[in-house]
C-alpha atoms as a PDB file:
ATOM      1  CA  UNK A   1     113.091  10.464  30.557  1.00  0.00           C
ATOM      2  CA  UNK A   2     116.398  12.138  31.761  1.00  0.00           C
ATOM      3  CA  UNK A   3     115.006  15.587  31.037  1.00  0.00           C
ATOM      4  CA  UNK A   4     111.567  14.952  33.095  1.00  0.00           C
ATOM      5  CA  UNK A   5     113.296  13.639  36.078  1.00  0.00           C
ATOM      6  CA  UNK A   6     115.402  16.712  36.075  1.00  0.00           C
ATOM      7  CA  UNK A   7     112.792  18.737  35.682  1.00  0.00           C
ATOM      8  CA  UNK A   8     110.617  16.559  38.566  1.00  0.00           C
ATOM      9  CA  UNK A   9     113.712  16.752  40.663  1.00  0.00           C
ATOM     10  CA  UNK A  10     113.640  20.957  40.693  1.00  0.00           C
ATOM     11  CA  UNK A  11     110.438  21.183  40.952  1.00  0.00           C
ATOM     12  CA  UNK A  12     110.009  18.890  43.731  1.00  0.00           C
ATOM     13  CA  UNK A  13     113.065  21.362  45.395  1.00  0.00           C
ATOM     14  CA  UNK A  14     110.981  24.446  44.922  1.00  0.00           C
ATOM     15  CA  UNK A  15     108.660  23.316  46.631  1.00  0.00           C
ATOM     16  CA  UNK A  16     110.407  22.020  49.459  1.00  0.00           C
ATOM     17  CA  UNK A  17     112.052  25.455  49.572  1.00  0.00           C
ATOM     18  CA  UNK A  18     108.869  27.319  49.392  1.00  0.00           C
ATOM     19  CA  UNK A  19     106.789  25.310  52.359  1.00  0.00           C
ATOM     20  CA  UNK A  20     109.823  25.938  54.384  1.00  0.00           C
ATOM     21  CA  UNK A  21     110.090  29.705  53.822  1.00  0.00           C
ATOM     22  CA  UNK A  22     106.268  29.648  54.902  1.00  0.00           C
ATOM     23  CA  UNK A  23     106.585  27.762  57.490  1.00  0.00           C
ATOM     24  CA  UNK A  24     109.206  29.917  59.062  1.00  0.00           C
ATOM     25  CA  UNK A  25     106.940  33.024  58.012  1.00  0.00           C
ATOM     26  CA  UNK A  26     104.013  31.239  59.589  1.00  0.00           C
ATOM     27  CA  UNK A  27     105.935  30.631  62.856  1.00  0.00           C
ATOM     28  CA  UNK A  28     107.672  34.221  63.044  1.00  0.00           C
ATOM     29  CA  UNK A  29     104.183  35.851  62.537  1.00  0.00           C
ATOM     30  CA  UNK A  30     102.596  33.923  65.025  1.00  0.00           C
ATOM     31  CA  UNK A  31     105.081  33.951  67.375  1.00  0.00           C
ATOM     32  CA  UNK A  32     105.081  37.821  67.367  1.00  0.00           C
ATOM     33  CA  UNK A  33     100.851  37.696  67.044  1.00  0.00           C
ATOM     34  CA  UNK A  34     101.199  35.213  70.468  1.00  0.00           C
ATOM     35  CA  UNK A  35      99.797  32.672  68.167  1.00  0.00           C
ATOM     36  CA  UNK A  36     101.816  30.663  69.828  1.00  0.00           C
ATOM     37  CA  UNK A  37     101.604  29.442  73.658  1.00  0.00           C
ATOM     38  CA  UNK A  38      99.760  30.840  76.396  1.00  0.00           C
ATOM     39  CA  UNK A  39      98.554  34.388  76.315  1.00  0.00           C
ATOM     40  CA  UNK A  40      95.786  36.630  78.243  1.00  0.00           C
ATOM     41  CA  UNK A  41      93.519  39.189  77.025  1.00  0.00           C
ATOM     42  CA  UNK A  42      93.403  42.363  78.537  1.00  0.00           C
ATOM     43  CA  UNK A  43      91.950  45.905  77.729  1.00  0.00           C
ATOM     44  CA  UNK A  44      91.716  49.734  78.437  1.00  0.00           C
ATOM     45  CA  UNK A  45      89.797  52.547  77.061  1.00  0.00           C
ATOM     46  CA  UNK A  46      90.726  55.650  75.763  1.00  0.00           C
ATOM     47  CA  UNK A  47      89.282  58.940  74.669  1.00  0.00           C
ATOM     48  CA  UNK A  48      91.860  59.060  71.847  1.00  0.00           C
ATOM     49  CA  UNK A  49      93.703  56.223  70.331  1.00  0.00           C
ATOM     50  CA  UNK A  50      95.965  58.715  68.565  1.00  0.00           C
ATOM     51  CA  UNK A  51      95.710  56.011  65.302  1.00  0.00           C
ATOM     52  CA  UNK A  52      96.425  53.027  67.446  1.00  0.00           C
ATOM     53  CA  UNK A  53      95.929  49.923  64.744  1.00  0.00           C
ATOM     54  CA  UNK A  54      95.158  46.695  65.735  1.00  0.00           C
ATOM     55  CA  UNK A  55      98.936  44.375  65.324  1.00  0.00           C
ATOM     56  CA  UNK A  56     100.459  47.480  67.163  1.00  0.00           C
ATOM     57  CA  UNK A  57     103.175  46.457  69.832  1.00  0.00           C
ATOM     58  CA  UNK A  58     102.000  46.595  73.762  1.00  0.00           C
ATOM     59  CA  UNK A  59     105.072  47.084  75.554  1.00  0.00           C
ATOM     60  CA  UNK A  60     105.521  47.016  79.514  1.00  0.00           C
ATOM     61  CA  UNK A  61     108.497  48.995  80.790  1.00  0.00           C
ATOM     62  CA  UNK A  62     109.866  49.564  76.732  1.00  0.00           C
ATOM     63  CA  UNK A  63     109.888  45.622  76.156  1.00  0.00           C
ATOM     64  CA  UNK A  64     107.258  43.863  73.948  1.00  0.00           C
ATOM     65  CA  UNK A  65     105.426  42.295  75.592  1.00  0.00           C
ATOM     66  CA  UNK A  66     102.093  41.277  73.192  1.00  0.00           C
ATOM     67  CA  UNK A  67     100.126  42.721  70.449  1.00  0.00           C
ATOM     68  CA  UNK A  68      96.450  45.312  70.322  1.00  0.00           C
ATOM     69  CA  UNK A  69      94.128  42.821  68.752  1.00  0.00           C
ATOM     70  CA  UNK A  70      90.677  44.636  68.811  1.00  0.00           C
ATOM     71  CA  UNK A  71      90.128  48.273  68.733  1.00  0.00           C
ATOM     72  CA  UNK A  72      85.930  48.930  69.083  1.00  0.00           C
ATOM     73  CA  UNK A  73      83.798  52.066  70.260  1.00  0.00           C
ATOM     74  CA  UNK A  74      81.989  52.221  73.542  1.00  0.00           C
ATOM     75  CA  UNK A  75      80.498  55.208  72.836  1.00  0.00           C
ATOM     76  CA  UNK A  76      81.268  58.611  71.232  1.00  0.00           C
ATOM     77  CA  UNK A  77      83.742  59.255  74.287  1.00  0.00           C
ATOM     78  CA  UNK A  78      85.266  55.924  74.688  1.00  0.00           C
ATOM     79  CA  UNK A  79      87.210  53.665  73.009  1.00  0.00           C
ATOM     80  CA  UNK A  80      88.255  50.216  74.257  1.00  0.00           C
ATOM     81  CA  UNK A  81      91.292  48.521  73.598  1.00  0.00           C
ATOM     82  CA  UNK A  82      91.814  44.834  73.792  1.00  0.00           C
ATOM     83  CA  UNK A  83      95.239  43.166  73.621  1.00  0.00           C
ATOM     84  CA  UNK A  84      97.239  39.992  74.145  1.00  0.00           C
ATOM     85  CA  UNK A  85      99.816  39.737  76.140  1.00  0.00           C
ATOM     86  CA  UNK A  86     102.120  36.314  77.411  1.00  0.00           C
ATOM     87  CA  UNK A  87     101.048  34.776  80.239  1.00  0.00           C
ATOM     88  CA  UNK A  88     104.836  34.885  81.205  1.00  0.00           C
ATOM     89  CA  UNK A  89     104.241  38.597  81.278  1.00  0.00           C
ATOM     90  CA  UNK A  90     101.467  38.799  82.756  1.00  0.00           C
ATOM     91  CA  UNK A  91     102.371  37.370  85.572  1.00  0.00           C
ATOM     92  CA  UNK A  92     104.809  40.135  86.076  1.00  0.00           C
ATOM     93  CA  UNK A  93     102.640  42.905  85.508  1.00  0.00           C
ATOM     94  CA  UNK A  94     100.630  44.068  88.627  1.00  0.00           C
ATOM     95  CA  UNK A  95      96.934  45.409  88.024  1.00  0.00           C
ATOM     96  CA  UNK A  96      97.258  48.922  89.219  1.00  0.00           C
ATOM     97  CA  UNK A  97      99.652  49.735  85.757  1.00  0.00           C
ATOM     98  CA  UNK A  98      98.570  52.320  83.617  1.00  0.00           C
ATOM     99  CA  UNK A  99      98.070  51.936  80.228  1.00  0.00           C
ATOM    100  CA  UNK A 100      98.976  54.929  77.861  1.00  0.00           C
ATOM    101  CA  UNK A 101      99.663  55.386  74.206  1.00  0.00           C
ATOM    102  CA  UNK A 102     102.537  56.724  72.469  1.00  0.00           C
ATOM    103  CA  UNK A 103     104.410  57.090  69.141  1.00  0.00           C
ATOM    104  CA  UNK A 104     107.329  54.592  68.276  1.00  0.00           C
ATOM    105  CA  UNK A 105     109.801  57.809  67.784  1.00  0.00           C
ATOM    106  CA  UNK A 106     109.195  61.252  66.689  1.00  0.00           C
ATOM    107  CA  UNK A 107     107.755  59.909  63.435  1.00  0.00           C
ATOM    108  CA  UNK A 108     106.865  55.826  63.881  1.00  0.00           C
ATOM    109  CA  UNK A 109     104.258  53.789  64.210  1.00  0.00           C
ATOM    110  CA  UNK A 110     101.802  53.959  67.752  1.00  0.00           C
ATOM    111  CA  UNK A 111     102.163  52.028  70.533  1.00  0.00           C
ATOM    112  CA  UNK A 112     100.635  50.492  73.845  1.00  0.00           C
ATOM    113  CA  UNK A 113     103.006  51.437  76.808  1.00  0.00           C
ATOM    114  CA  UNK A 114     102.510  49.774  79.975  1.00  0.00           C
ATOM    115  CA  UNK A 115     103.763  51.791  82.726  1.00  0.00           C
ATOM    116  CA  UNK A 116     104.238  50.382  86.094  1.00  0.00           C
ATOM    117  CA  UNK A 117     103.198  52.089  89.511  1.00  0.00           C
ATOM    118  CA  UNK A 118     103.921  51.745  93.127  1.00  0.00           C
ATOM    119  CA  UNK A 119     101.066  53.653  94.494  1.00  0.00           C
ATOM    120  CA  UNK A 120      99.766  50.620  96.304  1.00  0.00           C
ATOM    121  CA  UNK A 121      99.852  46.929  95.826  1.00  0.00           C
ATOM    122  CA  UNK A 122      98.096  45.007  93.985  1.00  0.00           C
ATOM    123  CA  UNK A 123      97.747  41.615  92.331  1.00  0.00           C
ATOM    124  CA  UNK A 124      98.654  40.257  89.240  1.00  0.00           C
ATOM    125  CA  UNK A 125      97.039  40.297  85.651  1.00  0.00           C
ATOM    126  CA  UNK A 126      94.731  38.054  84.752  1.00  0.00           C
ATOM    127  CA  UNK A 127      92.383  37.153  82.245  1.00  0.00           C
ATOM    128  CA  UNK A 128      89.610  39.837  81.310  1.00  0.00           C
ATOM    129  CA  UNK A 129      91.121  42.876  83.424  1.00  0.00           C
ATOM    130  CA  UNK A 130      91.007  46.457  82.643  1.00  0.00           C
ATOM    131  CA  UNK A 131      93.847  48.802  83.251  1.00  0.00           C
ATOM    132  CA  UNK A 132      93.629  52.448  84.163  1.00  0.00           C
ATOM    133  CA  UNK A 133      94.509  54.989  81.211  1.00  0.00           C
ATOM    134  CA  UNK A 134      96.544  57.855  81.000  1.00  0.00           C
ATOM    135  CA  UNK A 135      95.902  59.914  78.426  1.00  0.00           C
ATOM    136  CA  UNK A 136      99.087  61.779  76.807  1.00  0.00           C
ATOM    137  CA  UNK A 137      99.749  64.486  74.916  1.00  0.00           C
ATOM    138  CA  UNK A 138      99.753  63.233  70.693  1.00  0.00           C
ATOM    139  CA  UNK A 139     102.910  64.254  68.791  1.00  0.00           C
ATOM    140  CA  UNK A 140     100.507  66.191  66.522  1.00  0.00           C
ATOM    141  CA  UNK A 141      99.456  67.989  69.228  1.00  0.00           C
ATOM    142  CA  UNK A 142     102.857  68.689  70.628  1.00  0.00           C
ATOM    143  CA  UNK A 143     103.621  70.306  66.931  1.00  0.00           C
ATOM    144  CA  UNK A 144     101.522  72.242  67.160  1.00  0.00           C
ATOM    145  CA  UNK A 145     101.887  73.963  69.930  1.00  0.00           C
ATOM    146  CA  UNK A 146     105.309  73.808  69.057  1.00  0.00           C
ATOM    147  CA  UNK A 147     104.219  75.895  66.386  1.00  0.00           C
ATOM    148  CA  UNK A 148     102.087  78.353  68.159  1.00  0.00           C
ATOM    149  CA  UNK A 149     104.585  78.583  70.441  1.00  0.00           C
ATOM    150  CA  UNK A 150     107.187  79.381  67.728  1.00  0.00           C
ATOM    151  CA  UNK A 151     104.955  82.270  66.371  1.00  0.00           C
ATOM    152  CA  UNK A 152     104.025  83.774  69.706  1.00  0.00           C
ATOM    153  CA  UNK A 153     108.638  83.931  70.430  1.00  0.00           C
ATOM    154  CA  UNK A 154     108.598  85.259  66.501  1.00  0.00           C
ATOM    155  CA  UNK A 155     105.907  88.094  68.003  1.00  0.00           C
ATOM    156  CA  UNK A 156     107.823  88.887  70.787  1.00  0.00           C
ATOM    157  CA  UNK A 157     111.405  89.162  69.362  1.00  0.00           C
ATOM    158  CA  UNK A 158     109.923  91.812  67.047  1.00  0.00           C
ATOM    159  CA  UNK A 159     108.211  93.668  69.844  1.00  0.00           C
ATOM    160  CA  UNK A 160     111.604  93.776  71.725  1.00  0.00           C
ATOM    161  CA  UNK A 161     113.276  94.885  68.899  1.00  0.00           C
ATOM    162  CA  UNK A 162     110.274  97.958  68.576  1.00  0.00           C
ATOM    163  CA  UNK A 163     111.223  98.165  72.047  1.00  0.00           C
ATOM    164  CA  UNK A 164     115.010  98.473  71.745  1.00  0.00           C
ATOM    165  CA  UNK A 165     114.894 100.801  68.827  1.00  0.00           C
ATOM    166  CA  UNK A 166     112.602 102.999  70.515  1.00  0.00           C
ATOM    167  CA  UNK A 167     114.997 102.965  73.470  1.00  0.00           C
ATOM    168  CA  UNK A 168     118.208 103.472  71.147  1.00  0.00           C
ATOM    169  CA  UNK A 169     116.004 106.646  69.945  1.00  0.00           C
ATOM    170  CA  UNK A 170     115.971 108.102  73.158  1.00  0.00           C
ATOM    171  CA  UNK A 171     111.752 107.515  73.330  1.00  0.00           C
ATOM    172  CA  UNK A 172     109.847 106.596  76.119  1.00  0.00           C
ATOM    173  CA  UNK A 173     110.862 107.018  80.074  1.00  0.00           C
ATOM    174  CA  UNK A 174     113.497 104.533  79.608  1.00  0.00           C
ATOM    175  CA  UNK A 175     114.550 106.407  76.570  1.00  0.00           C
ATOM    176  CA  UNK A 176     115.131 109.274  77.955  1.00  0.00           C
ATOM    177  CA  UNK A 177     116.304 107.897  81.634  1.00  0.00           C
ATOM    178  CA  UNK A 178     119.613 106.393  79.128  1.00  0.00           C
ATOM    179  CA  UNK A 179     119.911 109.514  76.777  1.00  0.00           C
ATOM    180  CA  UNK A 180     118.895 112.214  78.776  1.00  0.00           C
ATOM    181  CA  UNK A 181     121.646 113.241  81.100  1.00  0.00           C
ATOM    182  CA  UNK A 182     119.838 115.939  82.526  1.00  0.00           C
ATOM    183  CA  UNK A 183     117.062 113.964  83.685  1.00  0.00           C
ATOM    184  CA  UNK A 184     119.179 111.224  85.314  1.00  0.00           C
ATOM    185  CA  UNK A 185     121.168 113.393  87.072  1.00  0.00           C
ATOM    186  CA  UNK A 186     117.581 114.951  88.383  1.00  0.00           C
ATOM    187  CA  UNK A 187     117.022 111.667  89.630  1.00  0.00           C
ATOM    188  CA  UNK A 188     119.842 110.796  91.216  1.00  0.00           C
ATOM    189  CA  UNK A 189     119.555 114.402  93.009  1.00  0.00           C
ATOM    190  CA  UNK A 190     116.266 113.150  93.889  1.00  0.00           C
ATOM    191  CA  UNK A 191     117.835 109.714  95.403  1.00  0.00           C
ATOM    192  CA  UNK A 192     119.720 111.364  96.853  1.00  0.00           C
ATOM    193  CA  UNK A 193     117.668 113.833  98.917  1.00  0.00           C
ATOM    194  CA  UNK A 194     115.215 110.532  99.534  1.00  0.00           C
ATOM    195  CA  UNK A 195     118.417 109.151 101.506  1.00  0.00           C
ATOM    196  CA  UNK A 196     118.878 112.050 103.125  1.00  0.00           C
ATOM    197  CA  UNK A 197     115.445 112.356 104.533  1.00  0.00           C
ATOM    198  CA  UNK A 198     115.440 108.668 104.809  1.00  0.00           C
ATOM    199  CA  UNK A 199     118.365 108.969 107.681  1.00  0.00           C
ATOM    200  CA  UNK A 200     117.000 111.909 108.922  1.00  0.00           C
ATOM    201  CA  UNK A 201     113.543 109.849 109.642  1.00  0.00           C
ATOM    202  CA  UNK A 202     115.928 107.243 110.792  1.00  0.00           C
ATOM    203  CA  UNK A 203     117.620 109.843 113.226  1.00  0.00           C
ATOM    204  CA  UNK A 204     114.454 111.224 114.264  1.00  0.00           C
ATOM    205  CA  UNK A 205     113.107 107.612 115.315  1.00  0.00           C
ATOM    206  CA  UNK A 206     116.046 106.329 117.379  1.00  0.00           C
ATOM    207  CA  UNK A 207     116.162 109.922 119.344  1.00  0.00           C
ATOM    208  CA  UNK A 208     112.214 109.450 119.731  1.00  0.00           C
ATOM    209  CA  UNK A 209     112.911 105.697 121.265  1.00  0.00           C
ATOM    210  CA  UNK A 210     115.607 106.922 123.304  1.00  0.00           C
ATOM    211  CA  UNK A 211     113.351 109.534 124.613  1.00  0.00           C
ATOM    212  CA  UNK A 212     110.286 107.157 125.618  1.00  0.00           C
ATOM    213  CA  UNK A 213     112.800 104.896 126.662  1.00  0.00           C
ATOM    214  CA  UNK A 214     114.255 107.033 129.295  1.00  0.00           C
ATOM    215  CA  UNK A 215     110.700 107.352 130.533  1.00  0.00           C
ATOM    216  CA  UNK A 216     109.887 106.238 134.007  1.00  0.00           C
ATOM    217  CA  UNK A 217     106.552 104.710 133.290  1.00  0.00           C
ATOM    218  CA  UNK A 218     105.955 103.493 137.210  1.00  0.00           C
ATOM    219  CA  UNK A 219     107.299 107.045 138.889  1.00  0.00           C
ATOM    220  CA  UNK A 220     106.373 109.378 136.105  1.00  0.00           C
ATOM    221  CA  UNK A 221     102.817 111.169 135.645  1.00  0.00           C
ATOM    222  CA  UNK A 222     102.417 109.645 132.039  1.00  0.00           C
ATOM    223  CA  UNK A 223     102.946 106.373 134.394  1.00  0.00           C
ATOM    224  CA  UNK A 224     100.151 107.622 136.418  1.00  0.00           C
ATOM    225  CA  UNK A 225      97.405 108.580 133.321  1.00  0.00           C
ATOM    226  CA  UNK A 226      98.185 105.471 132.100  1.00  0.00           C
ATOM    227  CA  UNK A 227      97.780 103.025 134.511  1.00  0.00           C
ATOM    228  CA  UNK A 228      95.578 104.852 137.595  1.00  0.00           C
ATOM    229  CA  UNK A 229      91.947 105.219 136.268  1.00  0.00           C
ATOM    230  CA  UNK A 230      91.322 107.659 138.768  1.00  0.00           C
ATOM    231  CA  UNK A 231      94.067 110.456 137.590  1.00  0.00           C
ATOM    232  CA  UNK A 232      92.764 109.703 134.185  1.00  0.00           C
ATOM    233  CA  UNK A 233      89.128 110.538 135.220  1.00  0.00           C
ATOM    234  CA  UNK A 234      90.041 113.769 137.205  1.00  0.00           C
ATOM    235  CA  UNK A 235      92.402 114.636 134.044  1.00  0.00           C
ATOM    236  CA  UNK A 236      89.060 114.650 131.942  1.00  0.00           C
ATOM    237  CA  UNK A 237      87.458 116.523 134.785  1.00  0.00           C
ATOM    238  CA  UNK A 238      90.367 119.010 134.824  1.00  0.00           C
ATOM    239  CA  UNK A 239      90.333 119.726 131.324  1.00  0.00           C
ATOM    240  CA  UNK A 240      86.441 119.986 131.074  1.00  0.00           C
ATOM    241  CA  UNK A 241      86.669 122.534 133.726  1.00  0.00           C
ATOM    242  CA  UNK A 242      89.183 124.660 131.594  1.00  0.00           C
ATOM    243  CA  UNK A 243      87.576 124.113 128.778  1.00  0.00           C
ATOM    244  CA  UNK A 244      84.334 125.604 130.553  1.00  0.00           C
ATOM    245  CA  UNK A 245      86.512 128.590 131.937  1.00  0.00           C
ATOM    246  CA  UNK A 246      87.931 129.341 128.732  1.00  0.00           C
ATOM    247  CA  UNK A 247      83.983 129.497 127.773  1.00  0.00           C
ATOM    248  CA  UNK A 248      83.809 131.734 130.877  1.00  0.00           C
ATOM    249  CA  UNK A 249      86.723 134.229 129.898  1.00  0.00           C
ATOM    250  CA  UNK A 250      85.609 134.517 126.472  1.00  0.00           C
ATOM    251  CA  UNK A 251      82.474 135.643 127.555  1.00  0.00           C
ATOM    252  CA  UNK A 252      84.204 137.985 129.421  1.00  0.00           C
ATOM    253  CA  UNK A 253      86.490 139.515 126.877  1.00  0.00           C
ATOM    254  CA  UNK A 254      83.532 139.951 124.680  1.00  0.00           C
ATOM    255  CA  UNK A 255      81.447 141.876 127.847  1.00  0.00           C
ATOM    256  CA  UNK A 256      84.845 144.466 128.465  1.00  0.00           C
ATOM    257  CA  UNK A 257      85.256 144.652 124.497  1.00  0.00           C
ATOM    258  CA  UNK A 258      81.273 145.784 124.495  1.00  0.00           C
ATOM    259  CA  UNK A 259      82.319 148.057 127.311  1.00  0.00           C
ATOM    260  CA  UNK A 260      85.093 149.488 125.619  1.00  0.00           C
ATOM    261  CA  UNK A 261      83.692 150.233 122.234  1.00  0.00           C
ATOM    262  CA  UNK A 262      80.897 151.909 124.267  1.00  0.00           C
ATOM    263  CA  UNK A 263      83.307 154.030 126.108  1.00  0.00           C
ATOM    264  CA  UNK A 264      85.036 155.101 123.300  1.00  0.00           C
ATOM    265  CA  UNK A 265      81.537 155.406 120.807  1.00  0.00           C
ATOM    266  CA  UNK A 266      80.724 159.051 119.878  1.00  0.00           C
ATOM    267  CA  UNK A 267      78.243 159.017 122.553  1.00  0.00           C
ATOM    268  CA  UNK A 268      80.189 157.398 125.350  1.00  0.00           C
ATOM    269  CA  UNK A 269      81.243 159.186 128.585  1.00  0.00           C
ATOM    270  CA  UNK A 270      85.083 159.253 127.523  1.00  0.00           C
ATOM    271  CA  UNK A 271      84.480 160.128 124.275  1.00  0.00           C
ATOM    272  CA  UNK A 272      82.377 162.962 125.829  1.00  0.00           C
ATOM    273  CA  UNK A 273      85.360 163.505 128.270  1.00  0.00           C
ATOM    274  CA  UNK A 274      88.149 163.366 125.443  1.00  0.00           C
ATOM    275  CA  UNK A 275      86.659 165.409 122.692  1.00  0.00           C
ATOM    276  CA  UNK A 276      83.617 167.563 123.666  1.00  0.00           C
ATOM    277  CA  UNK A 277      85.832 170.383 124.473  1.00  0.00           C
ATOM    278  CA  UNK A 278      82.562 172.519 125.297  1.00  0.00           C
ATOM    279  CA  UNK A 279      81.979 169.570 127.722  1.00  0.00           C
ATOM    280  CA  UNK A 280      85.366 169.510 129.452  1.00  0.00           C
ATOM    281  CA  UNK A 281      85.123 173.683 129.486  1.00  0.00           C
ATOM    282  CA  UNK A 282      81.585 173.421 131.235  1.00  0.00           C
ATOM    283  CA  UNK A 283      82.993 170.698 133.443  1.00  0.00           C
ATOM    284  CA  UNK A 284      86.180 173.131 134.357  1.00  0.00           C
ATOM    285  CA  UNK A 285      84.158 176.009 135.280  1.00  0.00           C
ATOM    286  CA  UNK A 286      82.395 173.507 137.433  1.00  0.00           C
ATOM    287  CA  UNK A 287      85.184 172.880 139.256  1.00  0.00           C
ATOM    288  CA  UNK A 288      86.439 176.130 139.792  1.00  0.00           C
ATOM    289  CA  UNK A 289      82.790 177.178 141.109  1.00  0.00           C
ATOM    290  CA  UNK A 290      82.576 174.529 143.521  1.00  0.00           C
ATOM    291  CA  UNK A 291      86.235 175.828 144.986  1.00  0.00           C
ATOM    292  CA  UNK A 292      85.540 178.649 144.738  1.00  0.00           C
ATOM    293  CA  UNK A 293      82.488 178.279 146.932  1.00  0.00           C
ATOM    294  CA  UNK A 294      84.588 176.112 149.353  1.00  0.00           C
ATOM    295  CA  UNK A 295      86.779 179.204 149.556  1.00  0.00           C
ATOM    296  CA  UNK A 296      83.710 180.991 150.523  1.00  0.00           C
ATOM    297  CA  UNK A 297      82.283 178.735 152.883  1.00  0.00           C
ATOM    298  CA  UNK A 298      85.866 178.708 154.175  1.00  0.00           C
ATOM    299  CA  UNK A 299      85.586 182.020 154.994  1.00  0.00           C
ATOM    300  CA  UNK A 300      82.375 182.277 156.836  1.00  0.00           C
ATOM    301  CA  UNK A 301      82.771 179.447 158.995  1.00  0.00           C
ATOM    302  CA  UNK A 302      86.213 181.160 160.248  1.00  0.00           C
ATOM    303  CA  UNK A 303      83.870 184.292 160.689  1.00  0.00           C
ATOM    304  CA  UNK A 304      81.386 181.924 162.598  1.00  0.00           C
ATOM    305  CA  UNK A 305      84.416 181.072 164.874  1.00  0.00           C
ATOM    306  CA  UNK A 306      84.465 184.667 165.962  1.00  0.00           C
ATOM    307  CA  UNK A 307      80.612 185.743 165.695  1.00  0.00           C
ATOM    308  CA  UNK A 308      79.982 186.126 170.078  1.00  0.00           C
ATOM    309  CA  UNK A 309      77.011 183.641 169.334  1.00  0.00           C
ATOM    310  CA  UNK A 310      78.837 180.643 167.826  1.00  0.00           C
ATOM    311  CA  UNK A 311      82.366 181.671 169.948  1.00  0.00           C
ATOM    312  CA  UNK A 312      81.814 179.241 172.249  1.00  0.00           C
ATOM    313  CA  UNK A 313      80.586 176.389 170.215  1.00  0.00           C
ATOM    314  CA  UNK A 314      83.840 176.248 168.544  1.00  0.00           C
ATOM    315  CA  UNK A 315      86.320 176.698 171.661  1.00  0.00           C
ATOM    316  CA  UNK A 316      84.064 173.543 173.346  1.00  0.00           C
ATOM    317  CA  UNK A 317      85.098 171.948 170.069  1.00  0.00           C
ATOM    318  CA  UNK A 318      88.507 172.299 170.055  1.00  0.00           C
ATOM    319  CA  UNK A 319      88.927 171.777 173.556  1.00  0.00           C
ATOM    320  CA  UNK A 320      87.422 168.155 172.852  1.00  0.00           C
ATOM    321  CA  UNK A 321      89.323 167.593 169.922  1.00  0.00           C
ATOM    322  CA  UNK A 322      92.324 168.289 172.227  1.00  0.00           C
ATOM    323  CA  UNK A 323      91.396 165.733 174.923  1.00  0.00           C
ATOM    324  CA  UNK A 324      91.074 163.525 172.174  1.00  0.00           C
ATOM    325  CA  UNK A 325      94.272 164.066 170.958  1.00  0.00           C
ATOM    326  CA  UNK A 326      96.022 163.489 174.485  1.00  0.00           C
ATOM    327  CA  UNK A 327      93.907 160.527 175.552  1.00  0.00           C
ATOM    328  CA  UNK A 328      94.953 158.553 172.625  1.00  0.00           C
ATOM    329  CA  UNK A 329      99.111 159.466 172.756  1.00  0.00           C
END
């Protein structure tokens, strides 16, 4: 009878133990599932829960807030998400938050974030409202880009080191603008020279702007062609007329170049003059007929003066050629 009551006595113990430890699982659970008090339902849909499970923590501003409770398809794009949160917190969380979903760590479980905004105002949560989502970039994602990004630096480094040995070789421009000593000090030459003509532009500009400057615009006859319309137009007409005289004069040198190459052709008169010697003899014997022939008429008329016929004549001549003579001293 001892043994049994014993027995009774530890089992009875056990027991007691056991509906204790669940009750304190059973209240631990719940209080984390908000089994417990008052609690709202709210949701938010997402392209990409990013393996969101229902339990998950929703936190607002990194504290817990409430749990996910339903995850369901809206369509093939959209997924809602409905979760529980306190009523105490809900009362603190305004309705323009945004609802986003991240990874507990690098490596951890998902969860709900629920990130505050001061965009506007708005009201509190309440019972059946949707939140706005944000949609972030998944830590598998971020990997692997990560990754890409790794290989594309790994491609890179080795083209710089092509780059730098080809450069160390003396290869290339830049090769040869670090190894070749010739060539560099061709280019500095060259630098050089481009600073020298650089001043010398320079120069050239400031004596150019000293040289308009001392202009006198208002006295001056650029002044004048530049403001009076009238010296501008008589200008033009000025220059047309020159240009129509230098029409003129070349016209003119053409006519006296004709003339000369017919003068001095084969058949021209001074060619004829020049080098026909027959011509110049015939023309010299010409000459020395005709004075000879005034030598001769010469003679007669002096033997006319003293013929007893023409005698007289010639003294009534000369005595009017003498009256002449006195009347005008």
């Amino acid at each position: 009878m001892k043994s049994n009551s014993g027995n009774n006595l530890k089992l009875g113990l056990l027991i007691m133990v056991g509906l204790i430890i669940f009750t304190l699982g059973v209240y631990f659970i719940g209080k984390k599932q908000n089994l417990f008090g008052d609690s709202i339902t709210i949701s938010s849909v997402f392209k990409n829960v990013n393996g969101l499970q229902p339990g998950n923590n929703v936190r607002y501003s990194g504290v817990n807030v409430g749990t996910v409770k339903e995850i369901k398809f809206l369509n093939d794009t959209a997924i809602c998400v409905n979760m529980l949160i306190s009523q105490e917190s809900g009362n603190l969380i305004k309705y323009s938050s945004v609802a986003t979903i991240n990874s507990d760590g690098l490596v951890g479980s998902m969860v709900l974030n629920i990130l505050p905004t001061d965009k506007f105002p708005s009201r509190r949560l309440k019972e059946g409202d949707t939140l706005y989502s944000l949609s972030q970039v998944a830590t598998t994602d971020m990997l692997n880009t990560l990754n890409k990004t790794n290989e594309n630096a790994a491609l890179l480094t080795e083209d710089l080191i092509k780059i730098t040995n080809s450069i160390n070789a003396g290869e290339g421009v830049l090769g040869k603008l670090l190894k070749d000593e010739t060539l560099a000090k061709n280019i500095q030459e060259s630098a050089a020279n481009l600073n020298f003509t650089t001043r010398s532009a320079k120069s050239g500009l400031t004596k150019l702007n000293d040289l308009l400057n001392s202009v006198d615009y208002e006295n001056s006859i650029v002044g004048l062609l530049l403001s009076d319309s009238t010296a501008q137009e008589n200008l033009k007409t000025t220059i047309q007329d020159l240009q129509a005289s230098s029409s003129q004069i070349n016209k003119l040198s053409a006519n006296l170049e004709e003339f000369s190459n017919s003068l001095n052709s084969e058949k021209g008169a001074l060619n004829l003059v020049v080098k026909d010697t027959t011509f110049v003899n015939h023309l010299d014997q010409s000459i020395r007929n005709i004075e000879e022939a005034t030598h001769r008429f010469n003679e007669n008329m002096e033997a006319l003066k003293h013929n007893i016929l023409f005698r007289g004549y010639f003294r009534k001549l000369e005595r009017k050629k003498a009256r002449q003579e006195n009347g005008n001293k």
